[in-house]
Structure formats: structure tokens, C-alpha cells
C-alpha atoms as a PDB file:
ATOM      1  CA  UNK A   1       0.000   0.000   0.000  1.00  0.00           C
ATOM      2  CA  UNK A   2       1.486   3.139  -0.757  1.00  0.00           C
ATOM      3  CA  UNK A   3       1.550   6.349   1.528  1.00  0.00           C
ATOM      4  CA  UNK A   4      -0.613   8.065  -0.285  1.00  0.00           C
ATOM      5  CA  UNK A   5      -3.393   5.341  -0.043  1.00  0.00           C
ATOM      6  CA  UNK A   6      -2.317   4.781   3.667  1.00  0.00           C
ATOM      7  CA  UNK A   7      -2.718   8.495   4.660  1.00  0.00           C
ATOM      8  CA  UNK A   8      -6.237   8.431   2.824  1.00  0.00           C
ATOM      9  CA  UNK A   9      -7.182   5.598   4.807  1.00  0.00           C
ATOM     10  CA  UNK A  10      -5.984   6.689   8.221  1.00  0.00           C
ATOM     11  CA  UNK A  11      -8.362   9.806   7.195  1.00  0.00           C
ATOM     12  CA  UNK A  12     -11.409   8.308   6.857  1.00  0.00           C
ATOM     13  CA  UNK A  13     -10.790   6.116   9.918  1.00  0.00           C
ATOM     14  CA  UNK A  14     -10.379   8.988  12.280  1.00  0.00           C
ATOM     15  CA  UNK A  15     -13.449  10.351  10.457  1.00  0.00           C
ATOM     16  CA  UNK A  16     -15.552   7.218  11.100  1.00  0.00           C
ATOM     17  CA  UNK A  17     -14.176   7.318  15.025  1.00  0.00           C
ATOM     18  CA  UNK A  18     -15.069  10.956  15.268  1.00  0.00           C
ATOM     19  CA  UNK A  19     -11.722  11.862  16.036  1.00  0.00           C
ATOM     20  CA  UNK A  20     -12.032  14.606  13.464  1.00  0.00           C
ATOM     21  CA  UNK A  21     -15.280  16.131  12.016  1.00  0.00           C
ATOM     22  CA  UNK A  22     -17.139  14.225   9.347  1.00  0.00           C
ATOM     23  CA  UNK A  23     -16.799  17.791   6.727  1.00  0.00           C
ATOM     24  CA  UNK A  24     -13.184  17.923   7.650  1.00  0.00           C
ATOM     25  CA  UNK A  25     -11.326  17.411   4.244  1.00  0.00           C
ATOM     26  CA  UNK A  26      -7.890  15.724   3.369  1.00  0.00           C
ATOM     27  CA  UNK A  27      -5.629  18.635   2.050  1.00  0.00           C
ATOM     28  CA  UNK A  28      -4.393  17.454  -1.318  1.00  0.00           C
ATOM     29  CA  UNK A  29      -1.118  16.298  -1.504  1.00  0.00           C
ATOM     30  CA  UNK A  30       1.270  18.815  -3.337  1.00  0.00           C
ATOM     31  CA  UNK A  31       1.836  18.107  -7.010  1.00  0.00           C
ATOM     32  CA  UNK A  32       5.032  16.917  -9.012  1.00  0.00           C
ATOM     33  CA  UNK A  33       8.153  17.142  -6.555  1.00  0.00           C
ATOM     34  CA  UNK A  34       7.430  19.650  -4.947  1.00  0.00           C
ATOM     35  CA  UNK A  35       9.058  21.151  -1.261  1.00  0.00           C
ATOM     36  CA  UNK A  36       7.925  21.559   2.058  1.00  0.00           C
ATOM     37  CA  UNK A  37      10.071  22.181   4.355  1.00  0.00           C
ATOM     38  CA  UNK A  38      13.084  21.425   2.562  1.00  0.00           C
ATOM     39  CA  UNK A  39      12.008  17.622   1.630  1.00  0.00           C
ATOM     40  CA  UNK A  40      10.634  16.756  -1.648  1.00  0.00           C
ATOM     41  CA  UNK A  41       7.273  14.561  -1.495  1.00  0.00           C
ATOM     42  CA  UNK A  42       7.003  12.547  -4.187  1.00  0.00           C
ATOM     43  CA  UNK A  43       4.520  10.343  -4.348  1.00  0.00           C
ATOM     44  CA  UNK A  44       4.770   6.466  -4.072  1.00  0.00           C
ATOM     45  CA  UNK A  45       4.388   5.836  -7.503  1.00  0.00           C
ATOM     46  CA  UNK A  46       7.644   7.919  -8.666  1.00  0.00           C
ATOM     47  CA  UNK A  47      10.038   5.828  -6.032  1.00  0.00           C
ATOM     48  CA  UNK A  48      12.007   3.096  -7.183  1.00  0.00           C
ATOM     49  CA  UNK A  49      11.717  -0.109  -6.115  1.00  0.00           C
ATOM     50  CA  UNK A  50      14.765   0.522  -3.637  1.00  0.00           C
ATOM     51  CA  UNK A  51      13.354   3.391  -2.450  1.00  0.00           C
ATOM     52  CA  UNK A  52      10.173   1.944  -1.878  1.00  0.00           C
ATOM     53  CA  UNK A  53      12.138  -0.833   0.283  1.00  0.00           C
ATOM     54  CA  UNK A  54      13.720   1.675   1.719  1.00  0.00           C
ATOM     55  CA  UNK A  55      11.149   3.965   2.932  1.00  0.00           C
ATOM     56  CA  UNK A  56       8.799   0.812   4.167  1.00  0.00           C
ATOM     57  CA  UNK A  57      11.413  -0.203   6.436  1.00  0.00           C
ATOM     58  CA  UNK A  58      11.788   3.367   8.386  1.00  0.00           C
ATOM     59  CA  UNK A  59       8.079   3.263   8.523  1.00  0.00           C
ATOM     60  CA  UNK A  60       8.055  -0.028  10.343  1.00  0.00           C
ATOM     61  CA  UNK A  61      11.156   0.899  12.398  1.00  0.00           C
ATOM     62  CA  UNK A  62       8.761   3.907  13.656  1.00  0.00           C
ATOM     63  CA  UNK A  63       5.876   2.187  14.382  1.00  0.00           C
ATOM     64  CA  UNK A  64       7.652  -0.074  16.640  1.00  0.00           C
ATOM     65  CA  UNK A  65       9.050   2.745  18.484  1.00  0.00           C
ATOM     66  CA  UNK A  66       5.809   4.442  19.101  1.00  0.00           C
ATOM     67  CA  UNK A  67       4.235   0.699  19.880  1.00  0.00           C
ATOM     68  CA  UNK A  68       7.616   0.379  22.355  1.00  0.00           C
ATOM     69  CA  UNK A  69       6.613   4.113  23.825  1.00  0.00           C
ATOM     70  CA  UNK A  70       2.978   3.507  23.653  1.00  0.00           C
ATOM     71  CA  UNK A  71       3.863   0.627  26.224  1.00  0.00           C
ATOM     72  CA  UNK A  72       6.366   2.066  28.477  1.00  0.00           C
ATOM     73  CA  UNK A  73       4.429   5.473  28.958  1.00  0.00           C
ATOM     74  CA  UNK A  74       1.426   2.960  29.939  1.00  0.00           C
ATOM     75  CA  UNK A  75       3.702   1.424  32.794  1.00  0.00           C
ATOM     76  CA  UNK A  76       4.391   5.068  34.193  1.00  0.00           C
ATOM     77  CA  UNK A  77       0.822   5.892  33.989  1.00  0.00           C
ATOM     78  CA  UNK A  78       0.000   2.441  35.704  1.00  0.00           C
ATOM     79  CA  UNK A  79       2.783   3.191  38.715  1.00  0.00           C
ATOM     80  CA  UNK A  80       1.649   6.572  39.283  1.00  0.00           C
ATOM     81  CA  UNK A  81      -1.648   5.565  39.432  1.00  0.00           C
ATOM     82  CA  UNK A  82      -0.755   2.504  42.437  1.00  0.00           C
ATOM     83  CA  UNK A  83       1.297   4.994  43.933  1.00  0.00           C
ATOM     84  CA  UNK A  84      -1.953   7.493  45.060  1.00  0.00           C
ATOM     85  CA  UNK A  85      -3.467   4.375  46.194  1.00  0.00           C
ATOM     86  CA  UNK A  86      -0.389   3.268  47.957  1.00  0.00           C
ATOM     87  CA  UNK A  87       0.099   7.157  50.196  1.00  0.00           C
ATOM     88  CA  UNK A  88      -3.516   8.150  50.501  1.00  0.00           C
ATOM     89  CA  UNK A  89      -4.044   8.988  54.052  1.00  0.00           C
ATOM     90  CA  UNK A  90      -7.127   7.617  55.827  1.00  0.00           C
ATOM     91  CA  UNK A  91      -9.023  10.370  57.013  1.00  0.00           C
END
């Protein structure tokens, strides 16, 4: 699946669980090569087959580090959570 069908789809699956308005609209992705920011964007189509390998590989490398902070940030949230239990004073 390329990133431009991926990013379509994550759209209209934070439309469908209201995490953004149902009018909102997907901006359109900028045309030819063109810059933002410095990077070029070119769309999946235009990348070689290298590239392609290339780019799917970062994108799983970053999904396991937000699935590895996801986790972690969860344990913090569950230890501070025991710990108010743990020091409430009885009245």
C-alpha cells in the first residue's frame, strides 16, 4: 500500500471514530516534486523499487518505536496511578 493510499485511509478512519469532524477534508497532496520544508514529497508511484524498500522499512522501524513508547508510557501511567493508592491517608 502506498503512503498516499495509507494516509487516505488513516483519514477516513479517524473520520468514522469521530476523532475529526465528518466535513473535515484531506488537504491534497502537493503536485510533481514539490518542497515543504526542505524535503521533496514525491509520491509512491515515482520511487524506485529501492526506495520503496527503503522507505517501508523506516516506517516499520517507527511504528515499533511508538508501539515500544505507547507501552512504556502505559507502565508510568499504571505506577503513578498505584502509587496514590499506595500514600492516601485515611481520614
Amino acid at each position: 500500500m502506498s503512503w498516499n493510499e495509507r494516509r487516505q485511509q488513516i483519514f477516513a478512519n479517524q473520520k468514522k471514530l469521530g476523532v475529526i469532524p465528518e466535513d473535515t477534508k484531506l488537504t491534497a497532496w502537493p503536485e510533481g516534486q514539490e518542497e515543504y520544508n526542505g524535503a521533496k514529497l514525491a509520491k509512491w508511484d515515482t520511487l524506485t523499487a529501492d526506495e520503496k524498500k527503503l522507505f517501508a522499512r523506516q516506517a516499520e522501524v517507527f511504528a515499533a518505536y511508538v508501539a515500544s513508547n505507547d507501552h512504556e508510557i502505559g507502565r508510568v501511567i499504571d505506577k503513578v496511578e498505584d502509587s496514590r493508592v499506595t500514600f492516601r491517608r485515611s481520614p
